[in-house]
Structure formats: structure tokens, C-alpha cells
Protein backbone atom coordinates (compact mmCIF):
# COMPACT_ATOMS: atom_id res chain seq x y z
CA UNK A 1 0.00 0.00 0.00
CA UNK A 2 1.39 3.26 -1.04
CA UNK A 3 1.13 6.52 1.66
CA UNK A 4 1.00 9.98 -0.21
CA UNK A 5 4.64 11.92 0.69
CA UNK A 6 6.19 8.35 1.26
CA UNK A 7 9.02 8.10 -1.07
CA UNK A 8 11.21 5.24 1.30
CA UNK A 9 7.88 3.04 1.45
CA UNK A 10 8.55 2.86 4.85
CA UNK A 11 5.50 2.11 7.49
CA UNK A 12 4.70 5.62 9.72
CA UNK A 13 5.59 5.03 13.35
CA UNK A 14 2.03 5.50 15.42
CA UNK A 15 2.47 7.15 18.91
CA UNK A 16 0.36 8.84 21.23
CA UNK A 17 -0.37 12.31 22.41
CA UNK A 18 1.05 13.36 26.14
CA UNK A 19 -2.15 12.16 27.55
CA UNK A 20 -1.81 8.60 25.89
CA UNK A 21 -4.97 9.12 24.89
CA UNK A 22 -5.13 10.12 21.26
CA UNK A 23 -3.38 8.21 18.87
CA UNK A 24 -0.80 10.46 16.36
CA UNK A 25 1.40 9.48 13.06
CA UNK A 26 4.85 10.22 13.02
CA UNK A 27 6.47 12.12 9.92
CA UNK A 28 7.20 9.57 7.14
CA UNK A 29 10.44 10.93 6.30
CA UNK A 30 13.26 11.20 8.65
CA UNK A 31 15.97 13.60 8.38
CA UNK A 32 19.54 12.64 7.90
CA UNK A 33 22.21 13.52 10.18
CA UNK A 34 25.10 14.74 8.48
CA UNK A 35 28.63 14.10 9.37
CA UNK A 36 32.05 15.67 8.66
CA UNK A 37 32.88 15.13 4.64
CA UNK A 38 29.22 14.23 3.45
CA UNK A 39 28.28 15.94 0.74
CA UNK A 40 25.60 18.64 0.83
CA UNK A 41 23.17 21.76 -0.69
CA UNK A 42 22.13 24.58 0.87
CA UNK A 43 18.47 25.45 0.49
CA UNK A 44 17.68 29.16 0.16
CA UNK A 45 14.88 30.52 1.62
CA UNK A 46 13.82 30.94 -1.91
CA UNK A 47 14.08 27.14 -2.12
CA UNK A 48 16.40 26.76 -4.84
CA UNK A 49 20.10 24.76 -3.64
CA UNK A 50 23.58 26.08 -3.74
CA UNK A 51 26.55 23.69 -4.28
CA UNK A 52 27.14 21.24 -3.53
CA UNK A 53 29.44 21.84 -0.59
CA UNK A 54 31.14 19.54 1.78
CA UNK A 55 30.54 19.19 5.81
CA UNK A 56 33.82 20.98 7.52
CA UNK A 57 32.36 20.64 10.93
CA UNK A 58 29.52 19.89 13.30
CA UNK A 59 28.85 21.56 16.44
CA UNK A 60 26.25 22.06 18.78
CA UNK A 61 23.34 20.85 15.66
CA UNK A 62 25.11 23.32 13.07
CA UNK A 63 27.37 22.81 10.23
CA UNK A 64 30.23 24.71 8.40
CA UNK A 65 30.69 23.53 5.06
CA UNK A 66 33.83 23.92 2.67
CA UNK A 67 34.07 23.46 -1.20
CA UNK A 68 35.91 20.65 -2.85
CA UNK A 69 39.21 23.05 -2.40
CA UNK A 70 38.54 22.26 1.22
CA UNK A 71 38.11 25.88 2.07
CA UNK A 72 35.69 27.45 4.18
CA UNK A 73 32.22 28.12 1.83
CA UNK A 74 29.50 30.50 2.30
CA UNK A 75 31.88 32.75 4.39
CA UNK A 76 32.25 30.34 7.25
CA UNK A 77 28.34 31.01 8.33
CA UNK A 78 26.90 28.04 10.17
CA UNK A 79 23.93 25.88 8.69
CA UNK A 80 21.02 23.81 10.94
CA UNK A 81 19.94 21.03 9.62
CA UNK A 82 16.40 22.45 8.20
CA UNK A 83 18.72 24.56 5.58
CA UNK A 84 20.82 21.27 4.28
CA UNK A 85 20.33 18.71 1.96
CA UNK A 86 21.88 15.56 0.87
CA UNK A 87 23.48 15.66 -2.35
């Protein structure tokens, strides 16, 4: 059976509200967590992607990124995870 916005065909996770009362679906897709050297775009607010850049460093849930050159990118600003995505 095929969910709408369920690319993985993965099964939601069902959990329940703080009460344990009312039953909730979890997102279908799950984020990934990036590490140093993965590959990556940055998503403008406008939506369109820049790059793709590299992971530098991760600290504290942000990211610097460098280019292939292995020099800081995007003037060393850091990224959260909502602005990246896998390349």
C-alpha cells in the first residue's frame, strides 16, 4: 500500500499524544544527520540549492561547510539542519 509523501515506502511510526490518549502518526520521512565530509546543498529561503558543498564541521546541531578546495564556503556562516540537503 502506497502513503501519499512516502518516497522510502517505509510504514509511519504511530504514537500517542502526552495524555496517551489520542493516537498520532509520526512524519514519514526522517531527516539525515550529516557528518564531517558528506556531501551537501544549501536550500535558500527561496528554495532553490547552492553547491554542492562539503561538511567541515559539526557543532552544537550546526554545520560549516567547505568546497571541494577544502576551504571554508559560504563565508564560514553556520547551517542547521532544516537549511541542508543531501546531495
Amino acid at each position: 500500500m502506497s502513503h501519499p509523501g512516502n518516497n522510502n515506502n517505509e510504514s509511519p511510526t504511530v504514537s500517542f499524544d502526552e495524555d496517551d490518549k489520542r493516537p498520532c502518526v509520526d512524519r514519514y520521512v526522517k531527516r539525515p544527520q550529516f557528518r564531517v565530509g558528506d556531501k551537501v546543498f544549501v536550500i535558500n529561503t527561496s528554495g532553490s540549492r547552492e553547491g554542492p558543498y562539503f561538511v567541515a564541521s559539526v557543532s552544537g546541531g550546526k554545520f560549516k561547510l567547505s568546497g571541494e578546495d577544502g576551504q571554508s564556503a559560504k563565508n564560514g556562516d553556520e547551517f542547521s539542519l532544516d537549511s541542508l540537503e543531501e546531495a
